[in-house]
Structure formats: C-alpha cells, structure tokens
Protein backbone atom coordinates (compact mmCIF):
# COMPACT_ATOMS: atom_id res chain seq x y z
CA UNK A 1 -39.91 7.26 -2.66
CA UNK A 2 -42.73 4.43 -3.15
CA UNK A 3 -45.50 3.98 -1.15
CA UNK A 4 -47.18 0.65 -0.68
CA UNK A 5 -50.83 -0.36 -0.29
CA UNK A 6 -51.52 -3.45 0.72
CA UNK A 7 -54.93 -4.91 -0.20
CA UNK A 8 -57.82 -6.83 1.27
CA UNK A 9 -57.20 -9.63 -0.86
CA UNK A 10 -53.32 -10.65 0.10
CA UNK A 11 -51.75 -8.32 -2.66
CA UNK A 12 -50.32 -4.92 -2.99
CA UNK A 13 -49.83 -2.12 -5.87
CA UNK A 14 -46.58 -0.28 -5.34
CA UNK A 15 -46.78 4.30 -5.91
CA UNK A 16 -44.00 5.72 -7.44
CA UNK A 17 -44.33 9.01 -5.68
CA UNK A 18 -43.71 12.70 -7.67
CA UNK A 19 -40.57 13.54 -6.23
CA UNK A 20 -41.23 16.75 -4.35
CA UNK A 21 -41.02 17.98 -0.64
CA UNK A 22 -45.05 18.44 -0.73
CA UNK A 23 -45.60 15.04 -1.53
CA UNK A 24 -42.55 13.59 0.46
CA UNK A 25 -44.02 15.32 3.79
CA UNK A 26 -47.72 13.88 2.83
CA UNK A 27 -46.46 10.18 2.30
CA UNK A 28 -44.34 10.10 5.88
CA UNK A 29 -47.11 11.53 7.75
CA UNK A 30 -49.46 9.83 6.06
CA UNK A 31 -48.31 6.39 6.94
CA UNK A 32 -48.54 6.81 11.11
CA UNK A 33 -52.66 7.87 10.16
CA UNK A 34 -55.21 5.21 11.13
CA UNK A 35 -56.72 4.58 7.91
CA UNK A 36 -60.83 4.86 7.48
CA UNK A 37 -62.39 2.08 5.37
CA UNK A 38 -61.69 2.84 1.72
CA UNK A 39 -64.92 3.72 -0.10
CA UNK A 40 -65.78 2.87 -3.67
CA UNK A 41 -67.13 5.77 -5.92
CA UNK A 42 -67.18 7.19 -9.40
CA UNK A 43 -68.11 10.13 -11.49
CA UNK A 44 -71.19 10.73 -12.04
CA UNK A 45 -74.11 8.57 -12.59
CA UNK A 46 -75.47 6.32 -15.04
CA UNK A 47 -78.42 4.60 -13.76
CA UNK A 48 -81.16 3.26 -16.73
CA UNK A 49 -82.82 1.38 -14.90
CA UNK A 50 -83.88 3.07 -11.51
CA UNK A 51 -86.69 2.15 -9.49
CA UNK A 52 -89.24 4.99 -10.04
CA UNK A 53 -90.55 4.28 -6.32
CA UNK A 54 -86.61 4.45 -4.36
CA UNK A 55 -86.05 7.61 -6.14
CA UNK A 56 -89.16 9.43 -4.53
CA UNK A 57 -88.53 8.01 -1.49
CA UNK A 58 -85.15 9.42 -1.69
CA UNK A 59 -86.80 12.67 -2.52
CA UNK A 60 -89.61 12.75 0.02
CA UNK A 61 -86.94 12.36 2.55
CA UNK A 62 -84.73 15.57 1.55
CA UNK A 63 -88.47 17.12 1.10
CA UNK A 64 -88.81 16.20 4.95
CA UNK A 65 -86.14 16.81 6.02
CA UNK A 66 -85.22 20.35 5.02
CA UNK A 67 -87.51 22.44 6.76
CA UNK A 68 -86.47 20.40 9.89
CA UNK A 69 -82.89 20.85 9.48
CA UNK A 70 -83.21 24.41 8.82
CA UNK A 71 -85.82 25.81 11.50
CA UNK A 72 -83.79 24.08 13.78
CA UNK A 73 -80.63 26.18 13.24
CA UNK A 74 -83.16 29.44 12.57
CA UNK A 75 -83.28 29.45 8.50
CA UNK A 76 -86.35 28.82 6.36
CA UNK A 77 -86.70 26.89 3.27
CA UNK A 78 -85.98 28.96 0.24
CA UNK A 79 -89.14 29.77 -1.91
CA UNK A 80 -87.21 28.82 -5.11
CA UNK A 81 -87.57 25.32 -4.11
CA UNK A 82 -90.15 23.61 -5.24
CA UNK A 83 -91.42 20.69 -2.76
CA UNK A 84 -92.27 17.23 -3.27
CA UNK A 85 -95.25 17.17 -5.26
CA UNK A 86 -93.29 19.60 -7.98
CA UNK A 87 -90.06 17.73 -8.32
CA UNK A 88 -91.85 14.75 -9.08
CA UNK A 89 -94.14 16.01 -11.91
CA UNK A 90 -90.90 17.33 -13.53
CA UNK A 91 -90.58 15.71 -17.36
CA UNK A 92 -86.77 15.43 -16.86
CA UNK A 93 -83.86 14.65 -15.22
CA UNK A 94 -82.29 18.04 -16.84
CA UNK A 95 -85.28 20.26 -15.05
CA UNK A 96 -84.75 17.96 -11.82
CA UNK A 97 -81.17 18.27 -11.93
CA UNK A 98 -81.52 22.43 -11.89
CA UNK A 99 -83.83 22.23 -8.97
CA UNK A 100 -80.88 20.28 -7.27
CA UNK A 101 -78.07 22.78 -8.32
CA UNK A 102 -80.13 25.48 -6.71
CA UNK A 103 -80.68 24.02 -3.41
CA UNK A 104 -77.08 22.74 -3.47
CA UNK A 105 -75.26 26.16 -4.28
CA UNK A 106 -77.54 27.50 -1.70
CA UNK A 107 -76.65 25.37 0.79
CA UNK A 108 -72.98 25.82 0.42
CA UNK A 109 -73.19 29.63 0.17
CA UNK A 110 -75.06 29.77 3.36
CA UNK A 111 -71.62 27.76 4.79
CA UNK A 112 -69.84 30.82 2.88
CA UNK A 113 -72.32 33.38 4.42
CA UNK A 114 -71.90 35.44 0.80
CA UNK A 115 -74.98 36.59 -0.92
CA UNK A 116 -76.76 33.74 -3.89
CA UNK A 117 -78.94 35.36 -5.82
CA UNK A 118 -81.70 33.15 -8.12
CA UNK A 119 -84.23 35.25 -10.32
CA UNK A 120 -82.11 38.54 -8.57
CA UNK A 121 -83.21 37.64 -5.33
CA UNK A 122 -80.35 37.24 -2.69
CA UNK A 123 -81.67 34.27 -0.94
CA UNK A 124 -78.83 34.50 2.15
CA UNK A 125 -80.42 35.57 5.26
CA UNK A 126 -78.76 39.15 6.47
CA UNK A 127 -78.44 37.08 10.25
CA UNK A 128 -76.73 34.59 8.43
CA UNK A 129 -73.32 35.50 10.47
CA UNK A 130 -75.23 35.81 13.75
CA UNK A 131 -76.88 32.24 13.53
CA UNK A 132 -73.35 30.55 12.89
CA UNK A 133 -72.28 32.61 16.18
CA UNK A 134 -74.72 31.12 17.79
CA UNK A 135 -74.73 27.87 16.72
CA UNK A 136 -71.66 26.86 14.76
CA UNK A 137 -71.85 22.95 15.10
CA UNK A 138 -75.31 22.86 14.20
CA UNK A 139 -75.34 24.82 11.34
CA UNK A 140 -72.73 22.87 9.99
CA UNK A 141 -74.21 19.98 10.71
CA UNK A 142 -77.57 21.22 9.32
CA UNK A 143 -76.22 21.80 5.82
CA UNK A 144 -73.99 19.07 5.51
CA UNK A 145 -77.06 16.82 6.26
CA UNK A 146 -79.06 18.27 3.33
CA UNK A 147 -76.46 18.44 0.81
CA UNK A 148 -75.85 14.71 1.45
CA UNK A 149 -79.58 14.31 1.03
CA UNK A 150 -79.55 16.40 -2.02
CA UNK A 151 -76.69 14.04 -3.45
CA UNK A 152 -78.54 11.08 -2.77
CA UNK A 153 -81.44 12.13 -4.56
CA UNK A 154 -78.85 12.76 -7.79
CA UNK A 155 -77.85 8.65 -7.65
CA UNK A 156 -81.20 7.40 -9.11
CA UNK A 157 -80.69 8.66 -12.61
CA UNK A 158 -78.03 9.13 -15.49
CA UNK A 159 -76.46 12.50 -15.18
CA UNK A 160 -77.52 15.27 -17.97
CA UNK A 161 -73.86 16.08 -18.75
CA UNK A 162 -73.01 12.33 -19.44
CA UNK A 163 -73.55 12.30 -23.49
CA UNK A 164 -71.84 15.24 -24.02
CA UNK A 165 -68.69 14.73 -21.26
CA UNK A 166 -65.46 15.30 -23.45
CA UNK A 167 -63.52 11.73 -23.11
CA UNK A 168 -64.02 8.37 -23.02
CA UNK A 169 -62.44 7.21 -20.15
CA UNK A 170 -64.42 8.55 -16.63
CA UNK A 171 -66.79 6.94 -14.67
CA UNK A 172 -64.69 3.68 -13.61
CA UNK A 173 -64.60 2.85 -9.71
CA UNK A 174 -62.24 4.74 -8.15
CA UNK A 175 -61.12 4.17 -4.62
CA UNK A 176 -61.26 7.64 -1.92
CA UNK A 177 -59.08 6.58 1.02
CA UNK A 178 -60.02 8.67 4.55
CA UNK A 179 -58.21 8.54 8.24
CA UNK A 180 -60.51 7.52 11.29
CA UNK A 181 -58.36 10.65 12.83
CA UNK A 182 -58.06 14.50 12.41
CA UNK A 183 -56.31 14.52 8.47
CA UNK A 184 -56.19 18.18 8.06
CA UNK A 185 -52.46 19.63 6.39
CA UNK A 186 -53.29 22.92 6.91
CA UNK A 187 -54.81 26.05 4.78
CA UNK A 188 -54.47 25.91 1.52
CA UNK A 189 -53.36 29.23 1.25
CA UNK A 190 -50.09 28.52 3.80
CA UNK A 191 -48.96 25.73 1.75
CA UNK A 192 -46.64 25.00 -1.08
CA UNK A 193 -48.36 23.27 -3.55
CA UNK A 194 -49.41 25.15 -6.56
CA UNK A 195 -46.13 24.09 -8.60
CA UNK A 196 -47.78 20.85 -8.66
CA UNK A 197 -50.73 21.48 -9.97
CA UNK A 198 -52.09 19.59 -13.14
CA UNK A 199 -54.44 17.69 -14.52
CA UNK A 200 -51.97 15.13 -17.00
CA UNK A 201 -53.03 12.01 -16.43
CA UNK A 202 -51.90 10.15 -12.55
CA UNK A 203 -53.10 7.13 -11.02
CA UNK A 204 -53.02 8.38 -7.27
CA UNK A 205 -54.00 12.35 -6.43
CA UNK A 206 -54.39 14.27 -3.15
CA UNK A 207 -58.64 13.78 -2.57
CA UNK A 208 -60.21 16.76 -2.82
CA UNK A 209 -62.69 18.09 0.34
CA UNK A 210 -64.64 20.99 -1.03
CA UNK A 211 -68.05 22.21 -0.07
CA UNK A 212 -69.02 22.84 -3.93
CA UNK A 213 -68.10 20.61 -7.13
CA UNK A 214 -65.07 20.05 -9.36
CA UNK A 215 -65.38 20.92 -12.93
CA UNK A 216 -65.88 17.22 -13.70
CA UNK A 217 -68.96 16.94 -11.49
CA UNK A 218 -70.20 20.49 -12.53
CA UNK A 219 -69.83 19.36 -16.41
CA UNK A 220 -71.84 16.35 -15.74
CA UNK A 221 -74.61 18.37 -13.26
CA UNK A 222 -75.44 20.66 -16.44
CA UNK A 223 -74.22 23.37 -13.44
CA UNK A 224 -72.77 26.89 -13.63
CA UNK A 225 -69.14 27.20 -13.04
CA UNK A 226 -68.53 30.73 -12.65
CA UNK A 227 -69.51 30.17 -9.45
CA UNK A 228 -66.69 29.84 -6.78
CA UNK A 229 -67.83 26.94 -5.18
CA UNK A 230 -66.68 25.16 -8.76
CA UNK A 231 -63.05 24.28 -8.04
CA UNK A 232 -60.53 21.47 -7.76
CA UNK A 233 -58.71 22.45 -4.75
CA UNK A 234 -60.37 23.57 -1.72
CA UNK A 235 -59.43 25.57 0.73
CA UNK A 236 -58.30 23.26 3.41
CA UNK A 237 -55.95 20.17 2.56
CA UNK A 238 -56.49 17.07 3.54
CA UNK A 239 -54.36 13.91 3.92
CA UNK A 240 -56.64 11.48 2.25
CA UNK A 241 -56.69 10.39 -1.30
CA UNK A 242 -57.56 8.93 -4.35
CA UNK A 243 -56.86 5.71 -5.84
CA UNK A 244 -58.01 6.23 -9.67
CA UNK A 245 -55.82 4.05 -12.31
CA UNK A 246 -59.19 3.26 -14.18
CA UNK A 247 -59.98 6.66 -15.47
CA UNK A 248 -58.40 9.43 -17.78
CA UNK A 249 -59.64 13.10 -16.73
CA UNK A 250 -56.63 14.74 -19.15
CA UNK A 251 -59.84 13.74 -21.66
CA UNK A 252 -61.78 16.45 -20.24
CA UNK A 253 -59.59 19.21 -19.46
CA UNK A 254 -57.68 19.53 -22.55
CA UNK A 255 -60.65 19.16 -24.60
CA UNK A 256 -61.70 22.20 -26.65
CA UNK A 257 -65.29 21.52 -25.69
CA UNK A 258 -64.29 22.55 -21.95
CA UNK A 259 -62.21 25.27 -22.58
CA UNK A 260 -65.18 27.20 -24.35
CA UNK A 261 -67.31 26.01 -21.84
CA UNK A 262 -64.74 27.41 -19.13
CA UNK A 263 -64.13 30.51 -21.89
CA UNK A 264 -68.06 31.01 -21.88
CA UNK A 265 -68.17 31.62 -18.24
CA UNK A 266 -65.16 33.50 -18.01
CA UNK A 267 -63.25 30.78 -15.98
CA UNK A 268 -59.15 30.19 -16.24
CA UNK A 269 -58.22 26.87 -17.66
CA UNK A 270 -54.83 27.51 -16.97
CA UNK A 271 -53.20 24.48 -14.64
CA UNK A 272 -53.22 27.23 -11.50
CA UNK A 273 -56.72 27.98 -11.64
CA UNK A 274 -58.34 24.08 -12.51
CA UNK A 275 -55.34 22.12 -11.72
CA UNK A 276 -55.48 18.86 -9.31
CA UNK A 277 -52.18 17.82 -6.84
CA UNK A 278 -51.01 14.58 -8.20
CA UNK A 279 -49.39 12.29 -5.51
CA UNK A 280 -48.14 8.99 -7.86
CA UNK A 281 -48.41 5.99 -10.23
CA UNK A 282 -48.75 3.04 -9.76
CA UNK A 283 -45.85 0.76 -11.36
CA UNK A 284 -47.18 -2.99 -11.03
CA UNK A 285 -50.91 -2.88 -12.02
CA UNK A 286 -52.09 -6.56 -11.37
CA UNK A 287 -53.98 -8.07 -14.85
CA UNK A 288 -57.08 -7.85 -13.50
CA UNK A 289 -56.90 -4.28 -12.54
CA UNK A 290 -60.52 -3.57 -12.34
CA UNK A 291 -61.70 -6.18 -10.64
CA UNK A 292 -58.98 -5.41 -7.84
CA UNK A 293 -60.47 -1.76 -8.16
CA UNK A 294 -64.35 -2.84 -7.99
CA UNK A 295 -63.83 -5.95 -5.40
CA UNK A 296 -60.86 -4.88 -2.83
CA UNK A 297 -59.54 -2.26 -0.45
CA UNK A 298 -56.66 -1.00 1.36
CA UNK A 299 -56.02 -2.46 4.19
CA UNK A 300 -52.30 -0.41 5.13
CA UNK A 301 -49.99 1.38 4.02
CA UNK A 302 -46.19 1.63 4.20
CA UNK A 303 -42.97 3.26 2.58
CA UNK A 304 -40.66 1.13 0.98
C-alpha cells in the first residue's frame, strides 16, 4: 500500500507503507481526515546567537503567567521555583535548563495527579483530584498553557545535551502533520501495535502526543528518565504523523552511550519499552530533499 503526499509546491513524495493491519487501518482512515497545516520542527535547539532581551521576555511572561494560570484553577506556584529575577542571574543554560525540568515534570504530574517529589518534598496538592472534578477543562487548559510557556522559554538557547547526543544525524527539519478534526485511534492499551515497535531507521512514523518527553528530548534536556513521563509512546494514539527523511535516531538508541545512560536509571532499552511505531519510507526523495523539507508542506493526501 503507498500513500501519497502531495506538496505545496506542485510535487509529491510517494510512502511505501509497513505492511501490517495497524498501519493499513491508519492510512485508510487517515486519508478522509481534514488535514491541519503541517508544522516545521526539529530536535532540540541550537541557537548561538539569541537575543539576550527576547529570551527574558519569554521568561517574564511564563514568570507572569504562572501564578495566574494556577490560582485560577485553585493551585499555587511551587516554592522550588525560582521567579524571574533568579532564572535570570543563573550562569548557565545547564542550571536554567534544571529549573525548567522541574516546573515541567511538575506540571505534567499534576495532569497525572501522582505524587513529584523535589528535595523529598511531594509538591502535588492532596485536592489535586477534587480540583480536576471541579474544573476539568480548566485545569487542563491551565497546564497545557504553562508547559507551552515553559517550552518557549527552552527555544532561545542551544540545548545542554547537544555536544554529547550519540549520532550525527538529528536536528534536521522534520515535518509533524495534525487533522483540523478529532484524530484520536483509541487507548493505547486496546490496540495492537507493540509488534511494531522500533526505532531502525524510517522516514515516516506515527507522531507521538505525550504529556512528558521522548528519550531524544530528555537526552538533550540534561533530564531524568526514570521518570514515567519519559516515553515514546503515549497513552492515547493519535492519527497524525511525522514526516522525518532528514534525520537518523537509530544513532541514538543503539548507541552504548544511551544504553548506560538508560542502564544508569534502571530504564529498558529493549524495542517494547523505548520503541517508536514506524508507518513508511519514502521511495522517490526529490534531489533537493531538504529544501522540499525546510520550504514546503502537505497539502493532501491519497492512496495509490
């Protein structure tokens, strides 16, 4: 089965697609979906050259921000976080970066109402379940909000995980294709999919929609990942994908560097555990690949 996107630019690039039932059901519902417009993104960050000035703005505003958010849903700023005038005396992106993964795992534990503890402190509110009861949209809402504000704070400088991330190839464009319409499968759990989990090298892969990070993004964030929110498959499924014929992640995971790191933290790196569900290839790459990848988008699909 091949499935066709055709481009913004009056071309198309042709998917082989892995022939099995999973990915035969995704491509012919995934065809009749109203697509969103296709973002552009990469891993990670690399930014030298920053403006100093944009950067605090950016952090002034999740400063602001997050005692709004949360006093209007009935939570209170952690006191492990350390405010504006703090975060901006730090020396380094490393010590800034930390500050971030707190607030972030925070953020997305309070969506998993289950205790985070930082310093031994369990920083989860004991009401935690009664707030979402009454007020599931805006708690939601709430946290979402910040942890987009926390991310944009994270796109002024050059990750601290960058010099040491295992591989060569990662941090091309990459294209994340959404639906302007409900694109939920279904549970993760209720589906058959774990057969094709792996991370060998594809062009095209199911997108993942998780509230934490993938091991990629957790490598490059200096972060923890024996925490549960660190995983490459989350617990709903989602129709839309990715469009990634630039970059190489089999780099990473089959390095020996990540499997201490994983062995260190007493994570699996077994394909089950860390594994990714591949959807294709693409068999007629145009020359001028990456500029297609950096300068167009999908404008339809179809099977053909």
């Amino acid at each position: 089965m091949m499935l066709q996107m055709n481009l913004t630019n009056n071309t198309s690039m042709t998917v082989e697609l892995v022939d099995d039932p999973f990915v035969s059901a995704w491509a012919e519902r995934v065809v009749t979906l109203e697509l969103d417009e296709t973002e552009h993104t990469a891993l990670g960050s690399q930014n030298n050259n920053y403006p100093v000035e944009t950067w605090h703005e950016h952090i002034q505003e999740l400063c602001t921000e997050l005692p709004l958010q949360l006093n209007r849903v009935g939570l209170e700023v952690p006191d492990f976080f350390p405010g504006y005038d703090n975060l901006v005396k730090l020396n380094s992106t490393n010590q800034y970066q930390h500050q971030m993964n707190l607030i972030h795992r925070w953020l997305v534990f309070c969506m998993f109402r289950e205790p985070y503890e930082v310093n031994g402190k369990n920083y989860i509110p004991d009401n935690i379940n009664e707030l979402f009861d009454k007020d599931f949209d805006g708690m939601l809402q709430a946290l979402f909000t910040l942890n987009q504000l926390v991310h944009k704070t994270e796109s002024g400088y050059t990750k601290p995980g960058t010099p040491s991330f295992p591989g060569t190839k990662h941090g091309a464009t990459m294209w994340d294709q959404g639906f302007l319409e409900d694109d939920k499968i279904g549970w993760a759990k209720d589906l058959e999919y774990k057969h094709l989990l792996t991370n060998d090298n594809y062009d095209v892969w199911l997108a993942k929609r998780i509230l934490g990070k993938d091991f990629r993004e957790c490598w490059l964030d200096a972060d923890n990942p024996a925490y549960k929110d660190i995983t490459n498959v989350g617990e709903i499924l989602h129709y839309c994908f990715e469009v990634d014929p630039l970059n190489d992640d089999s780099h990473f995971y089959n390095s020996g560097a990540f499997k201490q790191w994983m062995q260190e933290h007493n994570r699996s790196v077994d394909n089950s555990a860390i594994g990714r569900i591949p959807i294709g290839n693409i068999i007629d790459k145009p020359e001028n690949l990456k500029q297609v990848m950096q300068t167009c988008k999908i404008e339809s699909i179809e099977l053909v």
